[in-house]
Every structure is written in C-alpha cells, then in structure tokens.
C-alpha atoms as a PDB file:
ATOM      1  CA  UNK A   1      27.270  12.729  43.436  1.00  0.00           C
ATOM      2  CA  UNK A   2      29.088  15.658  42.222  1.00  0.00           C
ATOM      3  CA  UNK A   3      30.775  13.818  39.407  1.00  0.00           C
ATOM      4  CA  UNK A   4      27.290  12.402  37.936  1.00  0.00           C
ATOM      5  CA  UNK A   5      25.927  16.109  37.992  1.00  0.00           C
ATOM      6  CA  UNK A   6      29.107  17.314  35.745  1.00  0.00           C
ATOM      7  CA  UNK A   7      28.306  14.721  33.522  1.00  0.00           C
ATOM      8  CA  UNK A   8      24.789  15.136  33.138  1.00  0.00           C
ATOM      9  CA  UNK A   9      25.877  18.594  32.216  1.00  0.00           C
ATOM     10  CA  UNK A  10      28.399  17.810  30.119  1.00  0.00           C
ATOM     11  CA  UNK A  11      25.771  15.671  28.290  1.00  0.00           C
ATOM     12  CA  UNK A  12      23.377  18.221  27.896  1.00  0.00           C
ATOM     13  CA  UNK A  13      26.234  20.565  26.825  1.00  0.00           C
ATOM     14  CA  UNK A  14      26.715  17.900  23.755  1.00  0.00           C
ATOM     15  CA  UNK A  15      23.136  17.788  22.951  1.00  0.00           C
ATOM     16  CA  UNK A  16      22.956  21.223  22.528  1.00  0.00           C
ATOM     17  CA  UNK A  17      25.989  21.391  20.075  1.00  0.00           C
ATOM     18  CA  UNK A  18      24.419  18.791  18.199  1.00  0.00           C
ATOM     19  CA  UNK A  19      22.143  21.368  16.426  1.00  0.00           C
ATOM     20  CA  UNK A  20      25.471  23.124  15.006  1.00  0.00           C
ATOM     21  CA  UNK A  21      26.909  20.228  13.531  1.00  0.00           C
ATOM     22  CA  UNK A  22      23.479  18.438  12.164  1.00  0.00           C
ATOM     23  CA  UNK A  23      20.795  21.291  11.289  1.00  0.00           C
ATOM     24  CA  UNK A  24      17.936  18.497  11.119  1.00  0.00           C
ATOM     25  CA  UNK A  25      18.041  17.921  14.580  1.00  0.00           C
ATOM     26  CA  UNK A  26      17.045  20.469  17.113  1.00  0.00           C
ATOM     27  CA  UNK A  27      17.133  21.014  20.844  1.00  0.00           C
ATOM     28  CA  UNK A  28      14.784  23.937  21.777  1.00  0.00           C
ATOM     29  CA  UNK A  29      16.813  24.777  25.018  1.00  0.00           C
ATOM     30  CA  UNK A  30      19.468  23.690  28.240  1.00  0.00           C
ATOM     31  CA  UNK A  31      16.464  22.709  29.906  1.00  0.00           C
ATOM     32  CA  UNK A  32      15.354  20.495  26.839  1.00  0.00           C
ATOM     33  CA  UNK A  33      19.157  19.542  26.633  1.00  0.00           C
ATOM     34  CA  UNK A  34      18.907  18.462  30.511  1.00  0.00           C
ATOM     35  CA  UNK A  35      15.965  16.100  30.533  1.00  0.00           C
ATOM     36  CA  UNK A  36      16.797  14.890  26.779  1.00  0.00           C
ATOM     37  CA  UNK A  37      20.323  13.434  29.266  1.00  0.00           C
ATOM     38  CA  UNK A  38      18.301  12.137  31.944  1.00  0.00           C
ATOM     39  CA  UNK A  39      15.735  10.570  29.007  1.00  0.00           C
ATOM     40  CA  UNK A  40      18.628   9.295  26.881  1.00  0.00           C
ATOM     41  CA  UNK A  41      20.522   8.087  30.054  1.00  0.00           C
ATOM     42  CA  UNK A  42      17.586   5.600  31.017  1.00  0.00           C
ATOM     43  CA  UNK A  43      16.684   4.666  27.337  1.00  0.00           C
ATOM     44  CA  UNK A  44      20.608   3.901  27.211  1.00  0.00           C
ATOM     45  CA  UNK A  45      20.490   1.897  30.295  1.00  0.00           C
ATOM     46  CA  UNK A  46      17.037  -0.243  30.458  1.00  0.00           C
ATOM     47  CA  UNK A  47      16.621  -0.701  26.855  1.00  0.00           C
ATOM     48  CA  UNK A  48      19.871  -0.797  24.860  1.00  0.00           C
ATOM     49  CA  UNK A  49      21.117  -4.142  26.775  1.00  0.00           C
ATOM     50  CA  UNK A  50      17.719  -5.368  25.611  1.00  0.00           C
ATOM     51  CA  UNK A  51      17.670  -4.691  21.885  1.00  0.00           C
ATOM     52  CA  UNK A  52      21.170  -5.474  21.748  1.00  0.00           C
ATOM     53  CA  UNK A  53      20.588  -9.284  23.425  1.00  0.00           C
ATOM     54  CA  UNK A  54      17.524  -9.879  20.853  1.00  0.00           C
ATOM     55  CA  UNK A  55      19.423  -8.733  18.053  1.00  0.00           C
ATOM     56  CA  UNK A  56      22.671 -10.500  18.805  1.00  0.00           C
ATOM     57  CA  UNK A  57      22.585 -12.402  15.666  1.00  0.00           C
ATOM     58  CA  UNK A  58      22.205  -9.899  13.115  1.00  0.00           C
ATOM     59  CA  UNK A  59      24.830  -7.743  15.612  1.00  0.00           C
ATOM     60  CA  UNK A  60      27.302 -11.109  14.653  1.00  0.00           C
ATOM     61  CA  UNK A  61      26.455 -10.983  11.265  1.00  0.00           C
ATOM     62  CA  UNK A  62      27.370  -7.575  10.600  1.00  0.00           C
ATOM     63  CA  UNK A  63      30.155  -7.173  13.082  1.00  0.00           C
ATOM     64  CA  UNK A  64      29.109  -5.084  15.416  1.00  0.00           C
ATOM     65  CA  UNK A  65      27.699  -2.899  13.194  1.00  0.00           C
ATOM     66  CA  UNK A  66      24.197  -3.295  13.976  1.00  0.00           C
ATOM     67  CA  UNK A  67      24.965  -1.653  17.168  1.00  0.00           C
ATOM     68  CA  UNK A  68      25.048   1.751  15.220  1.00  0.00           C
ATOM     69  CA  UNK A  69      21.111   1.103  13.880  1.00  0.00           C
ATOM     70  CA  UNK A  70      20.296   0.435  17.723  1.00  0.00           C
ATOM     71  CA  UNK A  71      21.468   3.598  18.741  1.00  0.00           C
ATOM     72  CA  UNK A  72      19.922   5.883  15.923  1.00  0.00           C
ATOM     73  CA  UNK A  73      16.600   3.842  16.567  1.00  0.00           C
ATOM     74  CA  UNK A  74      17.254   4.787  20.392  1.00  0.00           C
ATOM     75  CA  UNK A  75      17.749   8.470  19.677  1.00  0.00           C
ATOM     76  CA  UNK A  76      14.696   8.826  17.677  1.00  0.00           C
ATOM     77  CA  UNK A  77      13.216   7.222  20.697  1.00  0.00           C
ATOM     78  CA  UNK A  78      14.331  10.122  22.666  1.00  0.00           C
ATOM     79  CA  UNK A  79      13.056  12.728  20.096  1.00  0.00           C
ATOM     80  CA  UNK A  80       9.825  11.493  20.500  1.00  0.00           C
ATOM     81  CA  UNK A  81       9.650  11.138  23.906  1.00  0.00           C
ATOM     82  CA  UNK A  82      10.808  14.823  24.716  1.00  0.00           C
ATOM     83  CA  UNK A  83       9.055  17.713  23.745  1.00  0.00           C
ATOM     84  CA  UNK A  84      11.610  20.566  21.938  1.00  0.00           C
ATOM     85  CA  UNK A  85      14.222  17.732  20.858  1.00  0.00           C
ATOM     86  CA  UNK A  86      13.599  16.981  17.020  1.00  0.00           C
ATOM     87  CA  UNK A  87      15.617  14.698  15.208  1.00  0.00           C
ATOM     88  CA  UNK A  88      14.564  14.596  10.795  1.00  0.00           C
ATOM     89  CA  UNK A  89      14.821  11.079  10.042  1.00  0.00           C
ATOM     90  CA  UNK A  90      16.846   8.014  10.227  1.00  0.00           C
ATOM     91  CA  UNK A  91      20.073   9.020   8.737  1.00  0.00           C
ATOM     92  CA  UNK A  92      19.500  12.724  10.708  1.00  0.00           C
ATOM     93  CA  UNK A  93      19.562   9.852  14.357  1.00  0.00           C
ATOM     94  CA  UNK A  94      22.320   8.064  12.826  1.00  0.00           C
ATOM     95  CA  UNK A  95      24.645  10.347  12.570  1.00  0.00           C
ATOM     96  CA  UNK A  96      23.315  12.383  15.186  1.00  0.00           C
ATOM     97  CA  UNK A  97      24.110   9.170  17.698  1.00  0.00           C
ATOM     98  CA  UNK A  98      27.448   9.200  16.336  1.00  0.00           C
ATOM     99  CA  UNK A  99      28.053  13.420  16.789  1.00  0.00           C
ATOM    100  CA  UNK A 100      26.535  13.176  20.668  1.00  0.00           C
ATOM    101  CA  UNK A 101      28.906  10.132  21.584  1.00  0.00           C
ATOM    102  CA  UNK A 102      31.499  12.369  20.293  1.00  0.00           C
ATOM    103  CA  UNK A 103      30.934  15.421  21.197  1.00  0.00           C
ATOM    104  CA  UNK A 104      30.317  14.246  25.209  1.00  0.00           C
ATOM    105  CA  UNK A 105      33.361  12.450  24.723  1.00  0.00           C
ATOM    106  CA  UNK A 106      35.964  15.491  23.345  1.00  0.00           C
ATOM    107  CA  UNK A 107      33.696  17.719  26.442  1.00  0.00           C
ATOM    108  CA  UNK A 108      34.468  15.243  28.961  1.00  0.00           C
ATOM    109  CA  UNK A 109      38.007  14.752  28.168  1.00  0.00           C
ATOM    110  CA  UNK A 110      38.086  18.174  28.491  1.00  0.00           C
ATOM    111  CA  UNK A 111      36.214  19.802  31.246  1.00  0.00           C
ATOM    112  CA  UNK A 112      36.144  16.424  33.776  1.00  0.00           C
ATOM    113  CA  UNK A 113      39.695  15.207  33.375  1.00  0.00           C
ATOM    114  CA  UNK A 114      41.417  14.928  36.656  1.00  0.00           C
END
C-alpha cells in the first residue's frame, strides 16, 4: 500500500515538471498533479488495452508506432477531463506523453529504488 502511494506521488511529481520542459501544457497545482495520476492511471488502465486491441492493425503497420498517437490522444483525454491540467494541442500531448513517461521514470529510478 505504501509503495502505490510513493508512486502516485512520484507521478504527480512528473506531471508537475512537465510544465518546465513543455510551456503549452500546464498543471495549476500538486493537488491538480494528484488527481491528473489517479485520472491518467485509470484512463491508462481501462482504456489504453482497448484502443490499442481495435487499432492493432494500423499498430502492425507502423510498428508499434501507433502506440505513441494512443497515448497523446489519451493525455488530451486527461486534460479535458481535469480541471487546471491544460495540454495546447496534439503535438503539445505528444510529446508531453513522451516527457511524463520519462520524467516518472528518471524520479522513480531515483527516489523508489530499493
């Protein structure tokens, strides 16, 4: 239990970074950051399997790459769902996607290695 509470903060640690490194997104606070986690956490985990499954053929087609449209789609998801989180457009989600996968990874590896 302890272990998914780091990581939830850990998450909302990287979504608040996010505004450093891309300034057309924006995260009005930690408590924004927090439930932007939780919201991006269930998007992640009831929806992504499903997009992914219905778009397995273009996914083959472009190797994999597909995946990457998914996940920017997914974010802007999130920015509309959640007050105070703000993401510009479709390139801004992209590469935001990319930047929060990153930056929870580097924080992770960091704060919750054992």
């Amino acid at each position: 239990m302890l272990n998914l509470l780091a990581i939830w903060i850990v998450n909302a640690l990287a979504l608040l970074a996010l505004p450093w490194v891309l300034p057309s997104i924006q995260v009005a606070g930690f408590g924004t950051a927090l439930l932007l986690a939780v919201v991006l956490g269930l998007i992640n985990t009831l929806l992504r399997p499903l997009l992914i499954l219905l778009t397995l053929p273009v996914t083959l087609l472009t190797l994999g790459l597909f995946i990457f449209v998914i996940n920017a789609v997914l974010f802007q998801l999130a920015g509309v769902l959640v007050d105070g989180f703000q993401v510009g457009n479709f390139w801004s989600a992209l590469l935001g996607s990319i930047a929060y996968s990153l930056i929870s990874w580097l924080l992770s590896a960091i704060l919750l290695r054992k």
